[in-house]
PDB file of N, CA and C in Angstrom:
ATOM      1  N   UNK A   1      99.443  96.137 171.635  1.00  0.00           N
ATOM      2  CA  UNK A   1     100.821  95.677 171.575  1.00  0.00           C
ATOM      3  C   UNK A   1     100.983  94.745 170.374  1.00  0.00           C
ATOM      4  N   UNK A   2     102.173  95.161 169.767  1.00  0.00           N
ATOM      5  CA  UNK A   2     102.119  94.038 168.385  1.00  0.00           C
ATOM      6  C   UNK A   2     103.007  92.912 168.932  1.00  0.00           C
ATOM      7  N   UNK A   3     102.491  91.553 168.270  1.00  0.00           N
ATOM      8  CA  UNK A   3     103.122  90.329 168.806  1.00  0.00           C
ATOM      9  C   UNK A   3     103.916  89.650 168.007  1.00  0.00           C
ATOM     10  N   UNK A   4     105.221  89.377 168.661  1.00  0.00           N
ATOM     11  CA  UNK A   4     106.263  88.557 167.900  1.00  0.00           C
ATOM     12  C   UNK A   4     105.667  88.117 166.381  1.00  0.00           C
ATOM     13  N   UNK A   5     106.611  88.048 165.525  1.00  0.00           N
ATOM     14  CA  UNK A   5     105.810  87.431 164.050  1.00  0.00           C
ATOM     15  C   UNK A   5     106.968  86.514 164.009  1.00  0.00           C
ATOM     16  N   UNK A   6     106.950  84.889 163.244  1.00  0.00           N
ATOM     17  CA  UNK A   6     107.884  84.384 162.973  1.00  0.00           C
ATOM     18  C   UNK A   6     109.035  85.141 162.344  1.00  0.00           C
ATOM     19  N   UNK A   7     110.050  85.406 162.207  1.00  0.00           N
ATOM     20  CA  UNK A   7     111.055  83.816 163.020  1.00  0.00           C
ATOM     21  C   UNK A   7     111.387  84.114 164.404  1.00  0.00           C
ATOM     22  N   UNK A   8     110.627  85.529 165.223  1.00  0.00           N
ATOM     23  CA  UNK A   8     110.947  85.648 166.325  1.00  0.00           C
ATOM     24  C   UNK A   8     109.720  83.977 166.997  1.00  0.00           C
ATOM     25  N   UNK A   9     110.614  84.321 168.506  1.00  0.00           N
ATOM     26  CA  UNK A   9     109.498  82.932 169.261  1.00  0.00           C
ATOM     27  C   UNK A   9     109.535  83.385 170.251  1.00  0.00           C
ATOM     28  N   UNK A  10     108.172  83.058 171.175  1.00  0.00           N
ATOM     29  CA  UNK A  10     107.434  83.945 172.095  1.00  0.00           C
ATOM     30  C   UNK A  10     107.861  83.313 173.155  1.00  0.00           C
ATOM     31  N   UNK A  11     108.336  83.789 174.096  1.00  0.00           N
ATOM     32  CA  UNK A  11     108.624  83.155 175.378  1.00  0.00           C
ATOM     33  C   UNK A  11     107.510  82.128 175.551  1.00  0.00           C
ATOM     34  N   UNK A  12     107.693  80.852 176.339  1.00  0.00           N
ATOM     35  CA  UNK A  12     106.300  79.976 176.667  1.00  0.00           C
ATOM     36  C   UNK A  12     106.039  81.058 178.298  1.00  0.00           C
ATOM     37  N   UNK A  13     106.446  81.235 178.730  1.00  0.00           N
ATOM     38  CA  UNK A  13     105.807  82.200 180.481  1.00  0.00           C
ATOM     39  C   UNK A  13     104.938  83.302 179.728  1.00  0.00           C
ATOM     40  N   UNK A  14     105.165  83.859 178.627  1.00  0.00           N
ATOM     41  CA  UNK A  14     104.282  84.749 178.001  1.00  0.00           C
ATOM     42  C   UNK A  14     102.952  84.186 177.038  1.00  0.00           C
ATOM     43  N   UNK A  15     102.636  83.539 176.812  1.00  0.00           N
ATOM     44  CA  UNK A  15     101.686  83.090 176.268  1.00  0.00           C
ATOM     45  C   UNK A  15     100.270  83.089 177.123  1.00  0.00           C
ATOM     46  N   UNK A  16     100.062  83.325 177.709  1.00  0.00           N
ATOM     47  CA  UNK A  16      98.689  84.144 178.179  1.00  0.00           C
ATOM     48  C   UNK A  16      98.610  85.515 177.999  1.00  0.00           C
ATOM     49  N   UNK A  17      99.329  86.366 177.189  1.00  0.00           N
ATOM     50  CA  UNK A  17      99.411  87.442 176.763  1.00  0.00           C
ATOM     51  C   UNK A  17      98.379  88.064 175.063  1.00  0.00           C
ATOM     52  N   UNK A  18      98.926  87.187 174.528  1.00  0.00           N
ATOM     53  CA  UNK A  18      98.670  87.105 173.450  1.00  0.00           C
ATOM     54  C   UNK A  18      96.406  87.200 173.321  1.00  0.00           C
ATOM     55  N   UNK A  19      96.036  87.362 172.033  1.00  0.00           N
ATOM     56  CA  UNK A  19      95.050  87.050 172.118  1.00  0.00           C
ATOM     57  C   UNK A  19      94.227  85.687 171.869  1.00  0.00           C
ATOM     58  N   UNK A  20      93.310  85.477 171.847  1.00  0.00           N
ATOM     59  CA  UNK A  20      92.913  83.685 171.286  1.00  0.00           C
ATOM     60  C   UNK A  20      92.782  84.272 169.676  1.00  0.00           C
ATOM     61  N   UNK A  21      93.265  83.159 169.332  1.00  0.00           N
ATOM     62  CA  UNK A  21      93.373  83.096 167.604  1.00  0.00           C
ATOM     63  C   UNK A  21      94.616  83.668 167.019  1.00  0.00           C
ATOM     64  N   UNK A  22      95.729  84.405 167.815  1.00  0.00           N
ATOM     65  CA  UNK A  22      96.521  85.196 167.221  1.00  0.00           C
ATOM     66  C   UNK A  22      97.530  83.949 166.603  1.00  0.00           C
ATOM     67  N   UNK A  23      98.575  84.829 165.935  1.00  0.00           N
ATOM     68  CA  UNK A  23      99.448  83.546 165.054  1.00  0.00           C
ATOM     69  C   UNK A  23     100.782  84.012 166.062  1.00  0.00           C
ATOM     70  N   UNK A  24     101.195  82.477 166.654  1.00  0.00           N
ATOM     71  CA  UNK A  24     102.230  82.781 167.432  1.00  0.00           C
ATOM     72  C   UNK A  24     103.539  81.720 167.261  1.00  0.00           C
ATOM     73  N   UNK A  25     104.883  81.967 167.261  1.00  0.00           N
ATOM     74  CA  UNK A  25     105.825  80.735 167.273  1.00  0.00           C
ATOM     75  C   UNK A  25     106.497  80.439 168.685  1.00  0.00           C
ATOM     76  N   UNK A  26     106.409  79.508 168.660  1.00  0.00           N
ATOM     77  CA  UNK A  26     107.263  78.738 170.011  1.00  0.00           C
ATOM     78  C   UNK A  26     108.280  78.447 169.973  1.00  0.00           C
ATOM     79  N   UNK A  27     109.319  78.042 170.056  1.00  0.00           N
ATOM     80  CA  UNK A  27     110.359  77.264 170.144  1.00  0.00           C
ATOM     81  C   UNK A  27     110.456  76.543 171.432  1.00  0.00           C
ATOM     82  N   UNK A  28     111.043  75.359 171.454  1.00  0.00           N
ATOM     83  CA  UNK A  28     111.760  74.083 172.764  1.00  0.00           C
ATOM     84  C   UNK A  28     112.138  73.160 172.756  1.00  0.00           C
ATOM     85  N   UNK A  29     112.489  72.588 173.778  1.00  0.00           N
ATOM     86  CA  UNK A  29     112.815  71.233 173.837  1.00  0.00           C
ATOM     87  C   UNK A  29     111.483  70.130 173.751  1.00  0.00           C
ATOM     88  N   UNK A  30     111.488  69.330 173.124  1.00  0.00           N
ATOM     89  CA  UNK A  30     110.167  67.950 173.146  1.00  0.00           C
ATOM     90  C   UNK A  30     110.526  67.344 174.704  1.00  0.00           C
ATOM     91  N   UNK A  31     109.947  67.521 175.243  1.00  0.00           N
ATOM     92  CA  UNK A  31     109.610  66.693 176.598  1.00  0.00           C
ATOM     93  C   UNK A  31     108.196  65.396 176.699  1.00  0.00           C
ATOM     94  N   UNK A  32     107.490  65.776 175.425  1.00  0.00           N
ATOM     95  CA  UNK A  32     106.283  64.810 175.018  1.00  0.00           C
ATOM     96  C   UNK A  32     105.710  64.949 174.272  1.00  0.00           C
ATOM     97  N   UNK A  33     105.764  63.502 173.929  1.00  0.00           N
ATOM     98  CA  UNK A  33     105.087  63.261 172.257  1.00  0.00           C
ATOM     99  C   UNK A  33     103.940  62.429 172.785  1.00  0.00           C
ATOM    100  N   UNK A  34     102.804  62.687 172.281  1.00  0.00           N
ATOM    101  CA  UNK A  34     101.496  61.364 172.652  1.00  0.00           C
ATOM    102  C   UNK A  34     100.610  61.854 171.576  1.00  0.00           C
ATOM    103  N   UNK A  35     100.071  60.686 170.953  1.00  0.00           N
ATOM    104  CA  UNK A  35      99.433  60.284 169.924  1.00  0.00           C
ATOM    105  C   UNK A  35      98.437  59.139 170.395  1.00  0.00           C
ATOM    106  N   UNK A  36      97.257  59.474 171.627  1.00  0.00           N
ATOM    107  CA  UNK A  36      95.964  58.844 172.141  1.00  0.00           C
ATOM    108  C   UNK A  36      95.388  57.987 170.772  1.00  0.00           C
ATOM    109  N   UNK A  37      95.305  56.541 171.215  1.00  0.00           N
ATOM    110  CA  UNK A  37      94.421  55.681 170.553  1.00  0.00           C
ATOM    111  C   UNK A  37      92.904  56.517 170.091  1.00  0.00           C
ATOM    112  N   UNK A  38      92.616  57.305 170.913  1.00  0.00           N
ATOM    113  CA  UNK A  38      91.133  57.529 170.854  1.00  0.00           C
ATOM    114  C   UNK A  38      90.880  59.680 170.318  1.00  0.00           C
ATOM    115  N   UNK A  39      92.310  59.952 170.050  1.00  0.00           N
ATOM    116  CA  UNK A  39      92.572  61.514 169.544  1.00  0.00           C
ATOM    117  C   UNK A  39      92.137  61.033 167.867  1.00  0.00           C
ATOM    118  N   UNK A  40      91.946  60.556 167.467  1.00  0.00           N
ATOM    119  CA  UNK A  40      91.766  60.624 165.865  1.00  0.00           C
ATOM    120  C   UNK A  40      92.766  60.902 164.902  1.00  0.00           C
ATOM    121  N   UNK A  41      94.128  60.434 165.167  1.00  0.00           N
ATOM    122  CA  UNK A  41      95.349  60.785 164.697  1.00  0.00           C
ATOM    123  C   UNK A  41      96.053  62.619 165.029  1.00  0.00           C
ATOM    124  N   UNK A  42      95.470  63.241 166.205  1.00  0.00           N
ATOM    125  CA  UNK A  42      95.931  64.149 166.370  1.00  0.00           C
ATOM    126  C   UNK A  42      97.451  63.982 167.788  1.00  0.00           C
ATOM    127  N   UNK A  43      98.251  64.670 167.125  1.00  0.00           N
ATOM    128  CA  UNK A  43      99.142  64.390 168.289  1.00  0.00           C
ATOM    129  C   UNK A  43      99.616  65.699 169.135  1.00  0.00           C
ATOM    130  N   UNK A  44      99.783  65.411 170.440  1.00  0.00           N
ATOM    131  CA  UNK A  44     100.081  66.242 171.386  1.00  0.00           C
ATOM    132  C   UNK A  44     101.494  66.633 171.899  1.00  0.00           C
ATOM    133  N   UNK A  45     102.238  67.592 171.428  1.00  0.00           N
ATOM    134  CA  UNK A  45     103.783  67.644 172.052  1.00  0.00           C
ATOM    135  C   UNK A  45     103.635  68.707 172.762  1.00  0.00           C
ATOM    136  N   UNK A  46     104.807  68.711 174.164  1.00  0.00           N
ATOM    137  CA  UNK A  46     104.950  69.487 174.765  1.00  0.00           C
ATOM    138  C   UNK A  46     106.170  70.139 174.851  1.00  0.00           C
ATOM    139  N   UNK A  47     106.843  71.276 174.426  1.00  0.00           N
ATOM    140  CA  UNK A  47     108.031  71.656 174.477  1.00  0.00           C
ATOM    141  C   UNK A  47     108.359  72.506 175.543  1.00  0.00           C
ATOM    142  N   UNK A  48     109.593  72.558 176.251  1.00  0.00           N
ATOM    143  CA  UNK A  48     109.524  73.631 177.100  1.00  0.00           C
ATOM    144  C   UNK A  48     110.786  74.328 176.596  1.00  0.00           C
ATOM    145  N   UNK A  49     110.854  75.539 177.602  1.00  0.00           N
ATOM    146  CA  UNK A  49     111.824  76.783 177.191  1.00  0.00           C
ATOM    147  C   UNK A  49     111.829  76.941 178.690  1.00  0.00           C
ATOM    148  N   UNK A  50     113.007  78.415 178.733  1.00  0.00           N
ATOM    149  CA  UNK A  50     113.896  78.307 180.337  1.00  0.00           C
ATOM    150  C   UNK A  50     112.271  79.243 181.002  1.00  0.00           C
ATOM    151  N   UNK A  51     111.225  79.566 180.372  1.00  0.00           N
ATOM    152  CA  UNK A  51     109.901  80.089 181.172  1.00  0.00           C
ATOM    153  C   UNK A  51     109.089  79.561 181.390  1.00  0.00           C
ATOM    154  N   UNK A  52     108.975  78.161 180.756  1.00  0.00           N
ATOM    155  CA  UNK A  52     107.581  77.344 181.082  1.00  0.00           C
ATOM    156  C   UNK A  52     107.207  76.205 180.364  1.00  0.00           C
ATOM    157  N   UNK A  53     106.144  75.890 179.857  1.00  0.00           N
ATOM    158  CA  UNK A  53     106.083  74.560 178.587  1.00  0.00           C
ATOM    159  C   UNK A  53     105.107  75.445 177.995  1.00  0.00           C
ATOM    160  N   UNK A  54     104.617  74.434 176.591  1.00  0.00           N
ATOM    161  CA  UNK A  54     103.431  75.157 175.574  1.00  0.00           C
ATOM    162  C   UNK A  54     103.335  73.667 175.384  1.00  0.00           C
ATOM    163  N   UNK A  55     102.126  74.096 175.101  1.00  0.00           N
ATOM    164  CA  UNK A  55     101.074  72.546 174.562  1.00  0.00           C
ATOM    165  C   UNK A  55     100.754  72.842 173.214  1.00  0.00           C
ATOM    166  N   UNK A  56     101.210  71.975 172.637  1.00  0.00           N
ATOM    167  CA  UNK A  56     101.016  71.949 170.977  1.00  0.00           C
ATOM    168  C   UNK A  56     100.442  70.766 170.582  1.00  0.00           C
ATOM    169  N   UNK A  57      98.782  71.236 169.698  1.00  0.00           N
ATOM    170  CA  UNK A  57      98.317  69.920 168.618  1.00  0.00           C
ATOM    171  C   UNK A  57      98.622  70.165 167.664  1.00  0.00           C
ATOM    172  N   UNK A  58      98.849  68.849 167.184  1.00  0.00           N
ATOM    173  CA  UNK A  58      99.204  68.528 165.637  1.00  0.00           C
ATOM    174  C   UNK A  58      97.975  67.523 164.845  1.00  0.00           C
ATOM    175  N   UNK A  59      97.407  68.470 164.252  1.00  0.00           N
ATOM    176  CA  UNK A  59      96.147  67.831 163.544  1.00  0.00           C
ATOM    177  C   UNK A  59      96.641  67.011 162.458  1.00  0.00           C
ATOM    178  N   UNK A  60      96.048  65.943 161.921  1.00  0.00           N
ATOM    179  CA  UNK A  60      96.796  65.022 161.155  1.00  0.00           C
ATOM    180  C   UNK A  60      97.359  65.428 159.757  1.00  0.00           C
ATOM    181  N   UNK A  61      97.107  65.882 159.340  1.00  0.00           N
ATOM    182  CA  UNK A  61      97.413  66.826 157.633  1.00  0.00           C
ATOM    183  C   UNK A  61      98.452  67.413 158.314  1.00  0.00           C
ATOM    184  N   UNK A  62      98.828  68.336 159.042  1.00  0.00           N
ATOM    185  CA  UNK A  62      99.719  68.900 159.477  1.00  0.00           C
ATOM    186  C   UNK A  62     101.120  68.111 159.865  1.00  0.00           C
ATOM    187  N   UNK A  63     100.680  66.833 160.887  1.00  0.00           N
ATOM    188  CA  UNK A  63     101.572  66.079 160.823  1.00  0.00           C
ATOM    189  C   UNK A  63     102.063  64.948 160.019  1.00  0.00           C
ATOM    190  N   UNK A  64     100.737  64.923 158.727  1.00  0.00           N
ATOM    191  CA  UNK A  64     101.676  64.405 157.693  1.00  0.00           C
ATOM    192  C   UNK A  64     102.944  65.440 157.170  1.00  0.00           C
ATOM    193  N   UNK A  65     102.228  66.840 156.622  1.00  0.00           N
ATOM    194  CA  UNK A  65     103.287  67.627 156.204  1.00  0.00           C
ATOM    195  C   UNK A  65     104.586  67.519 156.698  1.00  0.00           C
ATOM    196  N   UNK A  66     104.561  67.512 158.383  1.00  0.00           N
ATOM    197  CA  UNK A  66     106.310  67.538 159.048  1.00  0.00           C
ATOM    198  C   UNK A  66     106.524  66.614 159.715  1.00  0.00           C
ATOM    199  N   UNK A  67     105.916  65.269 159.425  1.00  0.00           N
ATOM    200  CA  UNK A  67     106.384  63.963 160.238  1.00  0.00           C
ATOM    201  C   UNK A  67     107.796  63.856 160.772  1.00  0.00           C
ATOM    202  N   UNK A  68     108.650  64.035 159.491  1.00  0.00           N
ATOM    203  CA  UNK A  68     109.984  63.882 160.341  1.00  0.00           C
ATOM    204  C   UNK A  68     110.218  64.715 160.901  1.00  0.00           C
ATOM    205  N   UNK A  69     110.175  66.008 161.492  1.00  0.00           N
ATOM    206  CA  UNK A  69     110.363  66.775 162.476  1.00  0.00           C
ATOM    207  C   UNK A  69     109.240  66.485 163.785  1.00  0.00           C
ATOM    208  N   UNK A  70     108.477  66.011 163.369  1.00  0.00           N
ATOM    209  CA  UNK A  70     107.558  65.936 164.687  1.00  0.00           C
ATOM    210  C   UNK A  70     108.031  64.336 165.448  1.00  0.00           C
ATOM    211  N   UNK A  71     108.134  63.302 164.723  1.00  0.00           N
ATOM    212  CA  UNK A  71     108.802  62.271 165.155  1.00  0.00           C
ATOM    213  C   UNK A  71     110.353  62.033 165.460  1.00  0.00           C
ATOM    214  N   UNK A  72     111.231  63.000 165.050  1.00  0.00           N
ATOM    215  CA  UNK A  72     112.605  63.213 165.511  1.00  0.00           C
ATOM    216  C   UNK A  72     113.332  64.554 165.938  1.00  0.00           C
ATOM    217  N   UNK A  73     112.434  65.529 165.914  1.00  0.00           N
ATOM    218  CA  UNK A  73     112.781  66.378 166.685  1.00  0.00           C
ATOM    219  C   UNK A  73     113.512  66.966 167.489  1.00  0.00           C
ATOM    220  N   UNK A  74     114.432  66.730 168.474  1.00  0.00           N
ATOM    221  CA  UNK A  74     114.432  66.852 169.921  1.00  0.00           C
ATOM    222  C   UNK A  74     114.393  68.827 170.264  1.00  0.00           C
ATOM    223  N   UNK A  75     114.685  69.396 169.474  1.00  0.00           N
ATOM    224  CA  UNK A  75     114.458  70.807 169.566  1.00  0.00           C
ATOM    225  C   UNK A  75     113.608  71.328 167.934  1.00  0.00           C
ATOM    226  N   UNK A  76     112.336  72.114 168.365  1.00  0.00           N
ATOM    227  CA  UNK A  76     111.108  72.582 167.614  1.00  0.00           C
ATOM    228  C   UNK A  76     110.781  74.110 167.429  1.00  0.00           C
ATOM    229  N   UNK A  77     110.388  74.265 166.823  1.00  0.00           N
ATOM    230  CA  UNK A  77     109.921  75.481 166.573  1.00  0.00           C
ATOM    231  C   UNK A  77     108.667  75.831 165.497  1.00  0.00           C
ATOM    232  N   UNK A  78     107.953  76.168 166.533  1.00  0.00           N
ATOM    233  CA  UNK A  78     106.164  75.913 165.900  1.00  0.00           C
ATOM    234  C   UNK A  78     105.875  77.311 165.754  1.00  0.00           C
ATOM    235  N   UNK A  79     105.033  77.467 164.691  1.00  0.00           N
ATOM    236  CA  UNK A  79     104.341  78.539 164.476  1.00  0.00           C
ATOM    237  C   UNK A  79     102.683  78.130 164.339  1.00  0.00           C
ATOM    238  N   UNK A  80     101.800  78.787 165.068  1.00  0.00           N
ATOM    239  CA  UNK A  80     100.372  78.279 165.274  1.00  0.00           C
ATOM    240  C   UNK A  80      99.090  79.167 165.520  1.00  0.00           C
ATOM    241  N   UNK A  81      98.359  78.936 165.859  1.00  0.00           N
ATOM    242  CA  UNK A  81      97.348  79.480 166.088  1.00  0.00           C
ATOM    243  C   UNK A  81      97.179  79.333 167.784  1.00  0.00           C
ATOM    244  N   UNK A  82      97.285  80.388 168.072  1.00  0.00           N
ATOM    245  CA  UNK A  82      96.781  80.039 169.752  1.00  0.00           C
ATOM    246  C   UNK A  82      95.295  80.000 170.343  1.00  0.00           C
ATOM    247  N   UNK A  83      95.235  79.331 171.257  1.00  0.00           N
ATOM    248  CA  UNK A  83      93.672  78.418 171.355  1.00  0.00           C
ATOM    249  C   UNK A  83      93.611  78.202 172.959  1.00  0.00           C
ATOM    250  N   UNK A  84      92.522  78.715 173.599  1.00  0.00           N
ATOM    251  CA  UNK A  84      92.268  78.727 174.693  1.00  0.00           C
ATOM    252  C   UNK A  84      90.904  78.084 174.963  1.00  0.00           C
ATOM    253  N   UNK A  85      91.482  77.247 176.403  1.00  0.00           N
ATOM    254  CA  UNK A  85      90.453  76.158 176.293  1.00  0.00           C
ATOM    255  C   UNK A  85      89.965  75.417 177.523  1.00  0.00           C
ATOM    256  N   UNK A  86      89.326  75.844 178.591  1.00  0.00           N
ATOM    257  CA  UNK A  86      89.161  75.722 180.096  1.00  0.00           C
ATOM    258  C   UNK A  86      90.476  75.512 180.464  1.00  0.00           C
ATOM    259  N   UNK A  87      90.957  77.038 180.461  1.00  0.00           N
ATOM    260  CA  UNK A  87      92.006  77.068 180.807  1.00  0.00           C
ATOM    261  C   UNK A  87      93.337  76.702 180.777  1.00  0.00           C
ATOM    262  N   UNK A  88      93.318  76.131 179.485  1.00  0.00           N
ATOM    263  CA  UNK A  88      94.620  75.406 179.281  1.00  0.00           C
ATOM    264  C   UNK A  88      94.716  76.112 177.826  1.00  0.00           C
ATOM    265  N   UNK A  89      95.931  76.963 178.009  1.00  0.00           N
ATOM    266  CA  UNK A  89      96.763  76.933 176.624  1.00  0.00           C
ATOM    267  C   UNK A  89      97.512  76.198 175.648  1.00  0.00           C
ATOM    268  N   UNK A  90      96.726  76.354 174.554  1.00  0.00           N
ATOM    269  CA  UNK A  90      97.335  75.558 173.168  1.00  0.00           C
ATOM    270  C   UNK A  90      97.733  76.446 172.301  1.00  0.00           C
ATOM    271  N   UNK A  91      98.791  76.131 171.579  1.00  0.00           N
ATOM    272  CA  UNK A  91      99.518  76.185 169.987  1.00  0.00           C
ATOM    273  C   UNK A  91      99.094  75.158 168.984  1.00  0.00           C
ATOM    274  N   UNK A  92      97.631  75.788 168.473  1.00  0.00           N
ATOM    275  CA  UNK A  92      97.631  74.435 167.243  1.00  0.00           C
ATOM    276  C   UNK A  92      98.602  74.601 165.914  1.00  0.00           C
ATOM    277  N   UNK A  93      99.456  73.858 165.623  1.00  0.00           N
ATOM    278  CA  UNK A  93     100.741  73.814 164.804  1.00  0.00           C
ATOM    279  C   UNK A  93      99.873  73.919 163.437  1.00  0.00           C
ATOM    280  N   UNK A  94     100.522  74.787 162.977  1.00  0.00           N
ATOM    281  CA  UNK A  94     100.038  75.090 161.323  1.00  0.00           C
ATOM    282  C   UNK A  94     101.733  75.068 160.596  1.00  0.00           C
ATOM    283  N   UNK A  95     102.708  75.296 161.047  1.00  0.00           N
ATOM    284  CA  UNK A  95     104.129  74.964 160.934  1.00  0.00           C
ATOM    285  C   UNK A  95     104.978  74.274 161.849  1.00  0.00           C
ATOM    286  N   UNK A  96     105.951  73.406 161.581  1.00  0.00           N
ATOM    287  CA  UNK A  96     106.530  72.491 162.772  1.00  0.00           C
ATOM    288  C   UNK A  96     108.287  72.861 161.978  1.00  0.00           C
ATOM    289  N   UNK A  97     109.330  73.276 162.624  1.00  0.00           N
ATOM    290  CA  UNK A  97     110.494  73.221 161.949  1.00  0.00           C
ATOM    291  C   UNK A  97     111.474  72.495 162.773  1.00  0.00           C
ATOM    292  N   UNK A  98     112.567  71.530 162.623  1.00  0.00           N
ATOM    293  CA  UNK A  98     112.880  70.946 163.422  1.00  0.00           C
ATOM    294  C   UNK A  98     114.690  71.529 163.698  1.00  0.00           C
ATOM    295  N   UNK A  99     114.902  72.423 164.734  1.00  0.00           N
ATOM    296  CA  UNK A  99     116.176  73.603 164.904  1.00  0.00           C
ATOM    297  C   UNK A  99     117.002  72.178 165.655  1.00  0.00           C
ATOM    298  N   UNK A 100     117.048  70.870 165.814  1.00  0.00           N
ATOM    299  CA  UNK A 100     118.040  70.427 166.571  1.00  0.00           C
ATOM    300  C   UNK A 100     119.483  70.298 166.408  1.00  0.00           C
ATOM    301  N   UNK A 101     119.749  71.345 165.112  1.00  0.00           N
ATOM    302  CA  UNK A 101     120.906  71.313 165.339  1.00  0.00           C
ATOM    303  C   UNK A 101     121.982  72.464 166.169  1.00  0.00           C
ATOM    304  N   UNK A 102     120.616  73.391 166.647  1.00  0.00           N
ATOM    305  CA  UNK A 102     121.207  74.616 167.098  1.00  0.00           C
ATOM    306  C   UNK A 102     121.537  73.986 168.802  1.00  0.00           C
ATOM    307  N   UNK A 103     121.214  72.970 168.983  1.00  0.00           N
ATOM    308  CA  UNK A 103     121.469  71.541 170.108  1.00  0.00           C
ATOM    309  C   UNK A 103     123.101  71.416 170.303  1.00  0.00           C
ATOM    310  N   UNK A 104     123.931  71.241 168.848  1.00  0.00           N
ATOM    311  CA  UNK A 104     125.425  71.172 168.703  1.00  0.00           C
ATOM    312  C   UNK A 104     126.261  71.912 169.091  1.00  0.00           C
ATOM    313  N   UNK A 105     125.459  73.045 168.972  1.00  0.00           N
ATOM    314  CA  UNK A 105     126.196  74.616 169.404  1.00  0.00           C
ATOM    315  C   UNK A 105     126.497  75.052 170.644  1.00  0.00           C
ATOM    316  N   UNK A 106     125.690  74.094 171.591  1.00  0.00           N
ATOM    317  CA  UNK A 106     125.698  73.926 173.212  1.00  0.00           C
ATOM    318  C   UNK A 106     127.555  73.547 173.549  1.00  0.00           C
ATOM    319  N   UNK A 107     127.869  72.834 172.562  1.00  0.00           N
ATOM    320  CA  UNK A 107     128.915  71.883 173.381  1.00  0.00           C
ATOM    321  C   UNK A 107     130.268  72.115 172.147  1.00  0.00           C
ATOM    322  N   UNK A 108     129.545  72.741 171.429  1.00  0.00           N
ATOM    323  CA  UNK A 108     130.937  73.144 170.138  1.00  0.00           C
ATOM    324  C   UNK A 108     131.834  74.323 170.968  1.00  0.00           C
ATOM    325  N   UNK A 109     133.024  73.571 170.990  1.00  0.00           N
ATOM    326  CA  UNK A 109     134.163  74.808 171.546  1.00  0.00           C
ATOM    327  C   UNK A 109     134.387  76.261 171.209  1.00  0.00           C
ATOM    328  N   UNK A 110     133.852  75.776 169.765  1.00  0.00           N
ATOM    329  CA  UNK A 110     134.172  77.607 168.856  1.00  0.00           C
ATOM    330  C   UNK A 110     132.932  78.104 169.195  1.00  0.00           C
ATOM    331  N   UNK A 111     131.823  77.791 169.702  1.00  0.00           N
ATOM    332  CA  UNK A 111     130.616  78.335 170.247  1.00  0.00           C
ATOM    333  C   UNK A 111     131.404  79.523 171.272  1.00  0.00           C
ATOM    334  N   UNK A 112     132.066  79.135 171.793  1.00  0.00           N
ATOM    335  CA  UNK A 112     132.270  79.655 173.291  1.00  0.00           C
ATOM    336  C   UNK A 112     131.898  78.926 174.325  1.00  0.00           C
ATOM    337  N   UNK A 113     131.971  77.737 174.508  1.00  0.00           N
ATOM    338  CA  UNK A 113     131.645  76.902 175.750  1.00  0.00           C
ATOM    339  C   UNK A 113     132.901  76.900 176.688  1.00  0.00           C
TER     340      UNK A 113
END
């Protein structure tokens, strides 16, 4: 089966589908940002979508590259490497883009709300 390529984004309920190592994008909402005293400057966000959450690291080079999207964010869209790991699925972020303005479109009248 061929798998989503950016700028499509993979459902998060589907991500045990995929293989380990494949290149996959996410999109969501930030529900958590943590940056552990003792991670080595790697930071951990969690975004969810209407199927589930995805766990995304952000290795430090990476989050120099998109600091301001990773620190103001509120809607993301990662493209990564997927990484399996006693059982817990990761998106390690090799791209971070920050979509919060597609956020406006929720409540804009000419949207169709």
């Amino acid at each position: 089966m061929d798998w989503p390529r950016p700028p499509a984004a993979l459902p998060h309920g589907r991500l045990d589908e995929p293989p380990e190592g494949a290149r996959v994008t996410v999109a969501g909402l930030v529900t958590v940002r943590q940056r552990p005293g003792t991670a080595k400057g790697v930071i951990f966000l969690t975004l969810e979508d209407e199927t589930g959450v995805a766990n995304v690291v952000v290795w430090a080079k990476v989050y120099e590259r998109f600091r301001r999207a990773v620190i103001g964010g509120r809607l993301l869209r990662v493209t990564g490497r997927l990484q399996r790991e006693a059982g817990v699925v990761h998106v390690v972020a090799e791209r971070i883009e920050d979509i919060s303005d597609l956020l406006d479109r929720l409540v804009d009248p000419e949207f169709g709300a």
